[in-house]
C-alpha atoms as a PDB file:
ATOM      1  CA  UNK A   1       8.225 110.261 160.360  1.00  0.00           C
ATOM      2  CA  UNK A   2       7.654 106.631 159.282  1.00  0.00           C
ATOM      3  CA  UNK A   3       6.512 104.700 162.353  1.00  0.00           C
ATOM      4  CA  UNK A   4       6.794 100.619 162.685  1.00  0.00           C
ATOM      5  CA  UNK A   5       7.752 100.140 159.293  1.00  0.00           C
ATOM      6  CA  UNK A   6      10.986  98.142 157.944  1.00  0.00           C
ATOM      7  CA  UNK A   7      12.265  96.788 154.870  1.00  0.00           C
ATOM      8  CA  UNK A   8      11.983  93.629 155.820  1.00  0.00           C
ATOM      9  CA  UNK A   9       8.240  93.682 156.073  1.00  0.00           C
ATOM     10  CA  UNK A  10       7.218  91.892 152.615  1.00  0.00           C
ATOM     11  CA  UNK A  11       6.644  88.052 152.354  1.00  0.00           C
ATOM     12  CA  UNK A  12       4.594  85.351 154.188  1.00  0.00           C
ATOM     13  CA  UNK A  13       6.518  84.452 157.058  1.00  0.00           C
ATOM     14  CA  UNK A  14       6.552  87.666 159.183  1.00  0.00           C
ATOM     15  CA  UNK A  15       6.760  86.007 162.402  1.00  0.00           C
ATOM     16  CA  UNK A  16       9.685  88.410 164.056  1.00  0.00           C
ATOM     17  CA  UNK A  17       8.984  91.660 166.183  1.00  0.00           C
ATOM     18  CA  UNK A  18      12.091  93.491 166.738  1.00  0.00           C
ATOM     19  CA  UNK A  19      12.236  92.369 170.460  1.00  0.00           C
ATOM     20  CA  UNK A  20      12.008  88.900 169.632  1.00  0.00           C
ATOM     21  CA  UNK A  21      15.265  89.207 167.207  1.00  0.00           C
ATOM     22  CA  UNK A  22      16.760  91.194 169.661  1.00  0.00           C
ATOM     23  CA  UNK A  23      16.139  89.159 172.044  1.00  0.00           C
ATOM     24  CA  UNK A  24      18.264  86.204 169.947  1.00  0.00           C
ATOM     25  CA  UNK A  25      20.610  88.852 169.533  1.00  0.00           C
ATOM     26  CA  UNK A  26      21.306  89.169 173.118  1.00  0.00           C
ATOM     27  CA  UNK A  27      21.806  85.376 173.472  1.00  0.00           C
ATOM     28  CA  UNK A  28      24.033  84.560 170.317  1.00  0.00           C
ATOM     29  CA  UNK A  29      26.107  87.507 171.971  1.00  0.00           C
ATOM     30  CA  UNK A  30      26.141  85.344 175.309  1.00  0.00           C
ATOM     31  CA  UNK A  31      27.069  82.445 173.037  1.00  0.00           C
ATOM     32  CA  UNK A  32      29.936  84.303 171.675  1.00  0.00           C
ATOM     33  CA  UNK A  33      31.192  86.327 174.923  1.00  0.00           C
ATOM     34  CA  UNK A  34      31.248  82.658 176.792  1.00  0.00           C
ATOM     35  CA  UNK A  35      33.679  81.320 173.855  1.00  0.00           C
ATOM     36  CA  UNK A  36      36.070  84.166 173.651  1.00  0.00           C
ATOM     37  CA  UNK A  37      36.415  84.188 177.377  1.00  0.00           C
ATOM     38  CA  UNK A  38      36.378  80.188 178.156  1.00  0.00           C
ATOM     39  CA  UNK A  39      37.245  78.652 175.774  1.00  0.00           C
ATOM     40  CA  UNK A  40      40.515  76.953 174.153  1.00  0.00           C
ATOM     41  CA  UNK A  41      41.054  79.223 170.893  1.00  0.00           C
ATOM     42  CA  UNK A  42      40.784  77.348 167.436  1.00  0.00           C
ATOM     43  CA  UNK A  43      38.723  74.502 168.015  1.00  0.00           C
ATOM     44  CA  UNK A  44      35.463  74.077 166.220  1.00  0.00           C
ATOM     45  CA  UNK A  45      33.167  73.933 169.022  1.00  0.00           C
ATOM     46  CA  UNK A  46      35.339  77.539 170.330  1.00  0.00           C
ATOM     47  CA  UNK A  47      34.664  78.434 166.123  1.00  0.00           C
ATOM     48  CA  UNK A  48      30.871  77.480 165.900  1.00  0.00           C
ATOM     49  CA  UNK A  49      30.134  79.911 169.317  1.00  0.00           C
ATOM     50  CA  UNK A  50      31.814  82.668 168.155  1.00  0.00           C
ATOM     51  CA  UNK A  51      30.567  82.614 164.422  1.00  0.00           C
ATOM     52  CA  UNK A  52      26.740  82.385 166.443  1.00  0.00           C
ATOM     53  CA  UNK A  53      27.830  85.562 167.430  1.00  0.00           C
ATOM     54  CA  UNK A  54      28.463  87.190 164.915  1.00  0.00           C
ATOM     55  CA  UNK A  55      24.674  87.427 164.625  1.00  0.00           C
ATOM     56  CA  UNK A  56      24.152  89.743 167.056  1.00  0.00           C
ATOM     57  CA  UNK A  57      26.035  93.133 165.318  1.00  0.00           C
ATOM     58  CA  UNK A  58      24.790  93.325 161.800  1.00  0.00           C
ATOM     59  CA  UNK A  59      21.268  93.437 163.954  1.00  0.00           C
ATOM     60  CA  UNK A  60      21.962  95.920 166.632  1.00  0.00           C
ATOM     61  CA  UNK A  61      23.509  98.398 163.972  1.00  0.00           C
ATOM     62  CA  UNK A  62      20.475  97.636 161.478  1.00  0.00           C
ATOM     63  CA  UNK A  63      18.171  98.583 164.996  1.00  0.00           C
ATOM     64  CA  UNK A  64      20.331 101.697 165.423  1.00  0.00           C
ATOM     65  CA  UNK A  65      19.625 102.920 161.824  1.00  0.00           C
ATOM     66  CA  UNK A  66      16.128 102.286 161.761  1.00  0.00           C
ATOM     67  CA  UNK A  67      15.760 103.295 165.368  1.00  0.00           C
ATOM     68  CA  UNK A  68      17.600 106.541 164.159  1.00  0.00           C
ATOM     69  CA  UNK A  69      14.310 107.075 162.012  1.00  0.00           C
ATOM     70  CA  UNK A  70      11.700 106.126 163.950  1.00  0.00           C
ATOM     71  CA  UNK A  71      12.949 107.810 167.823  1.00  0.00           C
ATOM     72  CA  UNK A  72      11.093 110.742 168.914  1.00  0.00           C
ATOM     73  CA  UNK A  73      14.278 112.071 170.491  1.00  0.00           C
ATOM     74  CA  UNK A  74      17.842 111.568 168.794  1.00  0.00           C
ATOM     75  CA  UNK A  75      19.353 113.071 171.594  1.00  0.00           C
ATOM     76  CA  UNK A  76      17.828 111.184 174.668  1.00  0.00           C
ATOM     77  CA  UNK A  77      18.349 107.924 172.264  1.00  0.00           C
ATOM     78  CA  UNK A  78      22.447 108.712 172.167  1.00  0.00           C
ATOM     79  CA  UNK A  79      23.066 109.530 175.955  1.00  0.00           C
ATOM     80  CA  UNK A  80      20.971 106.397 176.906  1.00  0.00           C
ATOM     81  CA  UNK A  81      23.543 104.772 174.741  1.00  0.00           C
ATOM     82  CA  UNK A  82      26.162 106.806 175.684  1.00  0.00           C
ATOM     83  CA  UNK A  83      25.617 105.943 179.734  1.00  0.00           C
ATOM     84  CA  UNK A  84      25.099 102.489 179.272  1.00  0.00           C
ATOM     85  CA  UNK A  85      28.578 102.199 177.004  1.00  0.00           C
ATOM     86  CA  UNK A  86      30.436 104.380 179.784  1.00  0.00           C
ATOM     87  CA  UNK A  87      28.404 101.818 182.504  1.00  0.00           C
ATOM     88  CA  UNK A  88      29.713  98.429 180.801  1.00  0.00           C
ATOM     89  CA  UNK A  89      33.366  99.395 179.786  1.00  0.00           C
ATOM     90  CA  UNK A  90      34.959  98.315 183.264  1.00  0.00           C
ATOM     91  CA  UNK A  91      33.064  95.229 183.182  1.00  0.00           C
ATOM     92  CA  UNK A  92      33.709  94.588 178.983  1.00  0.00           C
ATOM     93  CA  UNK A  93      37.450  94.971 180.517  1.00  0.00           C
ATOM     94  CA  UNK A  94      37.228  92.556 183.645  1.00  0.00           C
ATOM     95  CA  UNK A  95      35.961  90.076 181.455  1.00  0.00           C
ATOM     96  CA  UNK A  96      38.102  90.532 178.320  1.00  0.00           C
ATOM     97  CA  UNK A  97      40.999  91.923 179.722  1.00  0.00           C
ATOM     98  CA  UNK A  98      42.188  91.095 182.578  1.00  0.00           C
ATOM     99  CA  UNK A  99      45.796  90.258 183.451  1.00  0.00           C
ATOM    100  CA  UNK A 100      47.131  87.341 184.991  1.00  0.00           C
ATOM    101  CA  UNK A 101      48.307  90.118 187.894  1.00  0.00           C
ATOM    102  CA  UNK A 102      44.560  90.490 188.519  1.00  0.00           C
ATOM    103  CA  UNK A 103      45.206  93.831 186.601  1.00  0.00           C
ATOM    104  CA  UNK A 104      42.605  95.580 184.496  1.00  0.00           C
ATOM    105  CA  UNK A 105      43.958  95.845 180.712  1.00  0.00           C
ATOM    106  CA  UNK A 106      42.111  98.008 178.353  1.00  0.00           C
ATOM    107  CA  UNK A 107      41.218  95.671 175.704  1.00  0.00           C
ATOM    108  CA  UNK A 108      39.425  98.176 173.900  1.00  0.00           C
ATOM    109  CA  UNK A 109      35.783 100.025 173.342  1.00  0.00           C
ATOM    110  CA  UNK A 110      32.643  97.822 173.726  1.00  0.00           C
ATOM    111  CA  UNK A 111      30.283  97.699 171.846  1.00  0.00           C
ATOM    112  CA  UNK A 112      27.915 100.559 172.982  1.00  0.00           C
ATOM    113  CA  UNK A 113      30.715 102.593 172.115  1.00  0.00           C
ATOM    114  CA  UNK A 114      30.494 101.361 168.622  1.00  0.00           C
ATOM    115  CA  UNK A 115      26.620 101.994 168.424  1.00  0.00           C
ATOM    116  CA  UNK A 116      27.807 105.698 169.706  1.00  0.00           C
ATOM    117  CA  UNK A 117      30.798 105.770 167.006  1.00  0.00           C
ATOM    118  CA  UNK A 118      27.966 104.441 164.406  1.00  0.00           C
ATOM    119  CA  UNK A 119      24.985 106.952 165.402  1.00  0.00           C
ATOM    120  CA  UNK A 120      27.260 109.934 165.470  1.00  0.00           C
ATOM    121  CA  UNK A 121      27.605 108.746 161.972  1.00  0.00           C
ATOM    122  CA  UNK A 122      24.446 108.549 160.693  1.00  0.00           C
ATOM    123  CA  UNK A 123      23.597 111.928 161.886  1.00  0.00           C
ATOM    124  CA  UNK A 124      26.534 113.399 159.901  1.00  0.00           C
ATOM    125  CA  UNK A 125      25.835 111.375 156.865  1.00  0.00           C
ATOM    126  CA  UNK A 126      21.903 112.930 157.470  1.00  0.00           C
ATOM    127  CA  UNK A 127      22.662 116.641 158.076  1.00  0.00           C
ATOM    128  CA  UNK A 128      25.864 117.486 156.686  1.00  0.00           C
ATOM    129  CA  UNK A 129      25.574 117.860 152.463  1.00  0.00           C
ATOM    130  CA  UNK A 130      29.407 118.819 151.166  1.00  0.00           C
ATOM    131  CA  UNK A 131      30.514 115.789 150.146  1.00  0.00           C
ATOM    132  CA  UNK A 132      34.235 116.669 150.598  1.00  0.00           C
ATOM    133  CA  UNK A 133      32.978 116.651 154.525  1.00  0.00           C
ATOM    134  CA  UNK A 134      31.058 113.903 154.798  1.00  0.00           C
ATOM    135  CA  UNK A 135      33.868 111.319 152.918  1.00  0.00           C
ATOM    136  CA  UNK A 136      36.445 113.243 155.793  1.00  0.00           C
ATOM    137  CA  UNK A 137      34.349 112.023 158.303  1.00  0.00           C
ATOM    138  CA  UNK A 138      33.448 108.512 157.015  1.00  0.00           C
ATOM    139  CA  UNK A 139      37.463 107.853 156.960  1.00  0.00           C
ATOM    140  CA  UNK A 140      37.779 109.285 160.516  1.00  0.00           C
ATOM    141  CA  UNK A 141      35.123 107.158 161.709  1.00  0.00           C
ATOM    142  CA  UNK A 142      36.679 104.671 160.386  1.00  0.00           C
ATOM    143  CA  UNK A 143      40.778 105.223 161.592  1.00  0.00           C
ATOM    144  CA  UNK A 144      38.990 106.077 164.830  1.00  0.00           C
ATOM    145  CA  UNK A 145      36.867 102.786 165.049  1.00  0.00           C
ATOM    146  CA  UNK A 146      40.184 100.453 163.785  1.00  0.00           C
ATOM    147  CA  UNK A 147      43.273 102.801 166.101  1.00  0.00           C
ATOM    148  CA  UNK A 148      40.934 102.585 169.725  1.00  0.00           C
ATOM    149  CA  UNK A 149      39.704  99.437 169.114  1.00  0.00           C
ATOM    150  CA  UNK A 150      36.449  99.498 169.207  1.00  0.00           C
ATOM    151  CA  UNK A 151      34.169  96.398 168.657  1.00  0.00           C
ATOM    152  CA  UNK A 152      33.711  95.349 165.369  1.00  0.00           C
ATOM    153  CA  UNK A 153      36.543  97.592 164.285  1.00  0.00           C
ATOM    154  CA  UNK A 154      36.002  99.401 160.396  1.00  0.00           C
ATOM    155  CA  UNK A 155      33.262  96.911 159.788  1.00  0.00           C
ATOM    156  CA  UNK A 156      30.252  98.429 162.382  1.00  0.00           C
ATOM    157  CA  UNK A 157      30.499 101.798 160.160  1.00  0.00           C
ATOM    158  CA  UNK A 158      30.681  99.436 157.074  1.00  0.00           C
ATOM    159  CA  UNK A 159      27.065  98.034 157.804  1.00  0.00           C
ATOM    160  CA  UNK A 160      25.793 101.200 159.489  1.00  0.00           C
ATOM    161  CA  UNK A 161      26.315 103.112 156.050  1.00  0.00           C
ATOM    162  CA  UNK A 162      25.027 100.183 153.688  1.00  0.00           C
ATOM    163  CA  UNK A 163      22.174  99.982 156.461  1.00  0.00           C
ATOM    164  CA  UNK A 164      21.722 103.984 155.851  1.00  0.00           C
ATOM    165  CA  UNK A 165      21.991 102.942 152.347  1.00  0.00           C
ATOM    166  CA  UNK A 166      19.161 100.443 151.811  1.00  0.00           C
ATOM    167  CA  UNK A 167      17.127 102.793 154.038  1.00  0.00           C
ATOM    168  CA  UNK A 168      17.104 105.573 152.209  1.00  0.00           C
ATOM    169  CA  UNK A 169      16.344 104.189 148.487  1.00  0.00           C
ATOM    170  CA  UNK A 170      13.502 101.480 150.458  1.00  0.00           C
ATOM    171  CA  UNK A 171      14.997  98.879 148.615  1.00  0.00           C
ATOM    172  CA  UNK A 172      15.446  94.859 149.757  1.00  0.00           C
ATOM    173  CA  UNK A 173      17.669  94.292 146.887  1.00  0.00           C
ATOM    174  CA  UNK A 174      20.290  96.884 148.541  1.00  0.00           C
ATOM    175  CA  UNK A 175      19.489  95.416 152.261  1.00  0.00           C
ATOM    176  CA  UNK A 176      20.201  92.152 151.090  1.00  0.00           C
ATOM    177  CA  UNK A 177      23.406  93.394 149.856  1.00  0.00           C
ATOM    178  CA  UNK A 178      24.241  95.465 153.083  1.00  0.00           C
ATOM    179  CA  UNK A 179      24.359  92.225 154.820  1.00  0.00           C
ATOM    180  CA  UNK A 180      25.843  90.200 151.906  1.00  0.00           C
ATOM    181  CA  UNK A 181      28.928  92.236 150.889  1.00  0.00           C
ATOM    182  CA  UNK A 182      30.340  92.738 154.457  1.00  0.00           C
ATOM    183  CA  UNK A 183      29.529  88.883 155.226  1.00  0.00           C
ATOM    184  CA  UNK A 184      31.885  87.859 152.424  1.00  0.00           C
ATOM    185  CA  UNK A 185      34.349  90.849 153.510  1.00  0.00           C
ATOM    186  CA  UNK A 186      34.146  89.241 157.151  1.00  0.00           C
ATOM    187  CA  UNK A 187      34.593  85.516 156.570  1.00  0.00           C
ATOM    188  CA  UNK A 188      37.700  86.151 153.907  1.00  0.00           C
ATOM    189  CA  UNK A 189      39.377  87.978 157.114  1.00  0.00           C
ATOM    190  CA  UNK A 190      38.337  84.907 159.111  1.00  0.00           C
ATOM    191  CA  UNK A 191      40.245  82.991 156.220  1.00  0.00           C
ATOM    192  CA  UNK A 192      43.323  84.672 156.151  1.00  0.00           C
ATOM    193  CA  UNK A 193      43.913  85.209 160.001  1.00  0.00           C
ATOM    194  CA  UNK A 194      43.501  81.723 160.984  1.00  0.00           C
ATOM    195  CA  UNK A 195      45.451  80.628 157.804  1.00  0.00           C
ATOM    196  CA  UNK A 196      48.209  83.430 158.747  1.00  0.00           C
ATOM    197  CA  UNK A 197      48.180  84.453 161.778  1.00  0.00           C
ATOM    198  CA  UNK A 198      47.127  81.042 163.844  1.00  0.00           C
ATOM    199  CA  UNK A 199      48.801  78.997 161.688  1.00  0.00           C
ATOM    200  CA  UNK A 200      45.352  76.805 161.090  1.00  0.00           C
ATOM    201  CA  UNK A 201      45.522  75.013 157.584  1.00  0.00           C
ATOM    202  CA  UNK A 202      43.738  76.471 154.694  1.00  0.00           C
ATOM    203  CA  UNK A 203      40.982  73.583 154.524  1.00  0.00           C
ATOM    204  CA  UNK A 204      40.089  74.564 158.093  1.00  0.00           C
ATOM    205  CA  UNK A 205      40.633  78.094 157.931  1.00  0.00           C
ATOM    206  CA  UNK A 206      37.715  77.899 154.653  1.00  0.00           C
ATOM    207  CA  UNK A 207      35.783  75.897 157.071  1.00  0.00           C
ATOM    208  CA  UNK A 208      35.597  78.499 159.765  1.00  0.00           C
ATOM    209  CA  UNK A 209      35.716  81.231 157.444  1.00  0.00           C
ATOM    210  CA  UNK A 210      32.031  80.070 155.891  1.00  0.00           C
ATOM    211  CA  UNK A 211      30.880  79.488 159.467  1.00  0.00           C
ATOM    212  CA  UNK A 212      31.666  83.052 160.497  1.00  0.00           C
ATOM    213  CA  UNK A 213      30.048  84.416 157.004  1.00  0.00           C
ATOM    214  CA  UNK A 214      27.067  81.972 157.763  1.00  0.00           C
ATOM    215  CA  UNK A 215      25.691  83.984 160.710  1.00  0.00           C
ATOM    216  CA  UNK A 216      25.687  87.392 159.279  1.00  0.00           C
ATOM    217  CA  UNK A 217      23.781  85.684 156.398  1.00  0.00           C
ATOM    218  CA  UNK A 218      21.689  84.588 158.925  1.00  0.00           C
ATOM    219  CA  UNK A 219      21.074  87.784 160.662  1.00  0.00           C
ATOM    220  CA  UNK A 220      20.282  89.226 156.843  1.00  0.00           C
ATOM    221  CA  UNK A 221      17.830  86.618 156.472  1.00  0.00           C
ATOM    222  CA  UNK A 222      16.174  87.380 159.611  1.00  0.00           C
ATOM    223  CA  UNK A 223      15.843  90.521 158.927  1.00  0.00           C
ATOM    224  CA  UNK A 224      14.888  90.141 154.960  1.00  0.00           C
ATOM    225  CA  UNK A 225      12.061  87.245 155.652  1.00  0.00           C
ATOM    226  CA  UNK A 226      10.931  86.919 159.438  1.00  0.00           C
ATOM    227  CA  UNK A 227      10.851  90.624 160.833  1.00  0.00           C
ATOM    228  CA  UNK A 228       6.722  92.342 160.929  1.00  0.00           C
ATOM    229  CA  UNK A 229       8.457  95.634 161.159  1.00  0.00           C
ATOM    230  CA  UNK A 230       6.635  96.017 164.645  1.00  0.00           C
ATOM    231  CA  UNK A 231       8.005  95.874 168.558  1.00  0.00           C
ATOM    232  CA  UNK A 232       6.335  92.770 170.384  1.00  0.00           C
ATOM    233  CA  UNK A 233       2.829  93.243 171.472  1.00  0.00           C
ATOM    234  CA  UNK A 234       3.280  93.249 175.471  1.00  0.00           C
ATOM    235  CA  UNK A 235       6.227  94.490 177.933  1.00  0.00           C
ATOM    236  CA  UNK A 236       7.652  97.232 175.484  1.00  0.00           C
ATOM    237  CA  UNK A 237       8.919  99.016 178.619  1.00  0.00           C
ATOM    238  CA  UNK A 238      10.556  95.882 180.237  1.00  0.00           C
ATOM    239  CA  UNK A 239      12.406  94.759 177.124  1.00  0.00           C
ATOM    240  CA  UNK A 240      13.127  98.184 175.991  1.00  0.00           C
ATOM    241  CA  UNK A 241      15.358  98.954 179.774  1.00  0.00           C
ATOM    242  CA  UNK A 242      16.608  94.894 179.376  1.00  0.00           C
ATOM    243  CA  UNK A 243      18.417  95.384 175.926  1.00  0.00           C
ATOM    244  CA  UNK A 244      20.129  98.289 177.711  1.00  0.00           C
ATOM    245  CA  UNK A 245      21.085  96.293 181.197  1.00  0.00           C
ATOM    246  CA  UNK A 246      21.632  93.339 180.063  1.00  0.00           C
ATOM    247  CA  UNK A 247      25.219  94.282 178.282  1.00  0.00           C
ATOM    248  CA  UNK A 248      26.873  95.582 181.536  1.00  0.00           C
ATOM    249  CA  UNK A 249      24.871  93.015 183.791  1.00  0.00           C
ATOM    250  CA  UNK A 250      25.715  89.587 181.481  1.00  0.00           C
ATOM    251  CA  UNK A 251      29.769  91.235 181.056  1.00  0.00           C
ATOM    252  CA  UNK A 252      29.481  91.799 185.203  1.00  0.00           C
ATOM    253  CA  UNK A 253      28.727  88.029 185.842  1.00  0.00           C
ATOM    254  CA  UNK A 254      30.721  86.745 183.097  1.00  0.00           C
ATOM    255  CA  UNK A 255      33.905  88.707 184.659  1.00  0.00           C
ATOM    256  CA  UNK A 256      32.899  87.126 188.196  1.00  0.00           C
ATOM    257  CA  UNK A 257      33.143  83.588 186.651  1.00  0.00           C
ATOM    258  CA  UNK A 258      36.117  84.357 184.871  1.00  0.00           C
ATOM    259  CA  UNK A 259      37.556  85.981 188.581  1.00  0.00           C
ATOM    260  CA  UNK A 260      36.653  83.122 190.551  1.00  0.00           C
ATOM    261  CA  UNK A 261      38.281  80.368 188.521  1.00  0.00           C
ATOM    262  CA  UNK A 262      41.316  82.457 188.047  1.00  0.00           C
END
């Protein structure tokens, strides 16, 4: 097994350990979850905090594949996932969700789920060889991630098996590309649903299209030219059990705010 290694080791400025990108991760995600649940909708301030957002994904599910190498137990990896998805799905509703009856609405499956959806995946695509099989479950992973709703829809296993791609043949070329094709995928969506659906004009809708695009380049870049391939130096064990809390605890206080100025 390959231990603390990454494609996204070569070059001069390898100043990023895993943690320390995760740790952005957590707060563009903050960024993000703050805009979609305060915000007025279709402003560029609203735009800019969501598109810083869209940072965090492309990371977590480039984590999940390489952390999918380098665990020393798949299955304890999956139920802590598993848990900590089944933990934050009450709060991902109360702060997503909730009706102006004070009702909970199920606004979908958060994003744990997705990493669950996406690691359920990448064992399938690593132990199961008829191909006839393995394309049937790529396209059920894929209705299933777009008809529940989970977070990041069809384009989490998009990344997950370009991710699985570029790990396989060790190649930056194909890494680069794993962020670059779903970026440009991702930010023509952003074009045509605030062009069609929120009636934005098309200058504008560009506009936040590139911004949206931007931060998944970003995230590539991260990953291509700052990450050592390594965890940070000191308080593995803390930041290991914060990544995990810190999805149901921020969605928990977020829904409180929301609650209180209802």
């Amino acid at each position: 097994m390959r231990e603390e290694v990454s494609l996204g080791q070569s070059g001069q400025m390898k100043v990023l350990s895993r943690d320390a990108i995760k740790y952005i991760g957590m707060f563009t995600m903050l960024l993000n979850h703050i805009a979609n649940i305060f915000m007025t909708r279709g402003t560029l301030l609203h735009q800019v905090m969501i598109a810083v957002g869209f940072f965090t994904a492309p990371v977590m599910l480039y984590f999940l594949v390489e952390g999918y190498h380098l665990t020393h137990s798949r299955l304890r990896y999956f139920l802590r996932l598993f848990f900590f998805a089944l933990l934050s799905e009450v709060p991902f509703c109360l702060a997503f969700g909730l009706a102006a009856q004070g009702r909970i609405v199920f606004c979908g499956m958060n994003m744990l789920f997705t990493l669950c959806l996406c690691f359920a995946l990448i064992w399938a695509m690593e132990n199961i060889f008829n191909e006839m099989l393995r394309l049937g479950i790529v396209i059920a992973v894929i209705l299933a991630s777009t008809v529940f709703a989970f977070d990041w829809g069809y384009f989490a296993p998009m990344f997950t098996l370009l991710f699985l791609r570029a790990w396989r043949m060790e190649s930056r070329p194909a890494l680069a590309a794993a962020f670059g094709i779903p970026a440009v995928l991702f930010g023509l969506e952003d074009v045509l649903s605030f062009f069609i659906i929120y009636k934005v004009p098309l200058g504008t809708a560009a506009v936040f299209g590139v911004i949206s695009a931007a931060a998944i380049m970003l995230a590539g870049i991260c990953i291509l030219y700052l990450y050592n391939g390594r965890r940070a130096g000191r308080g593995r064990t803390f930041s290991k059990w914060f990544f995990y809390l810190f999805y149901p605890l921020h969605l928990c206080v977020l829904a409180a705010v929301k609650l209180l100025a209802a």
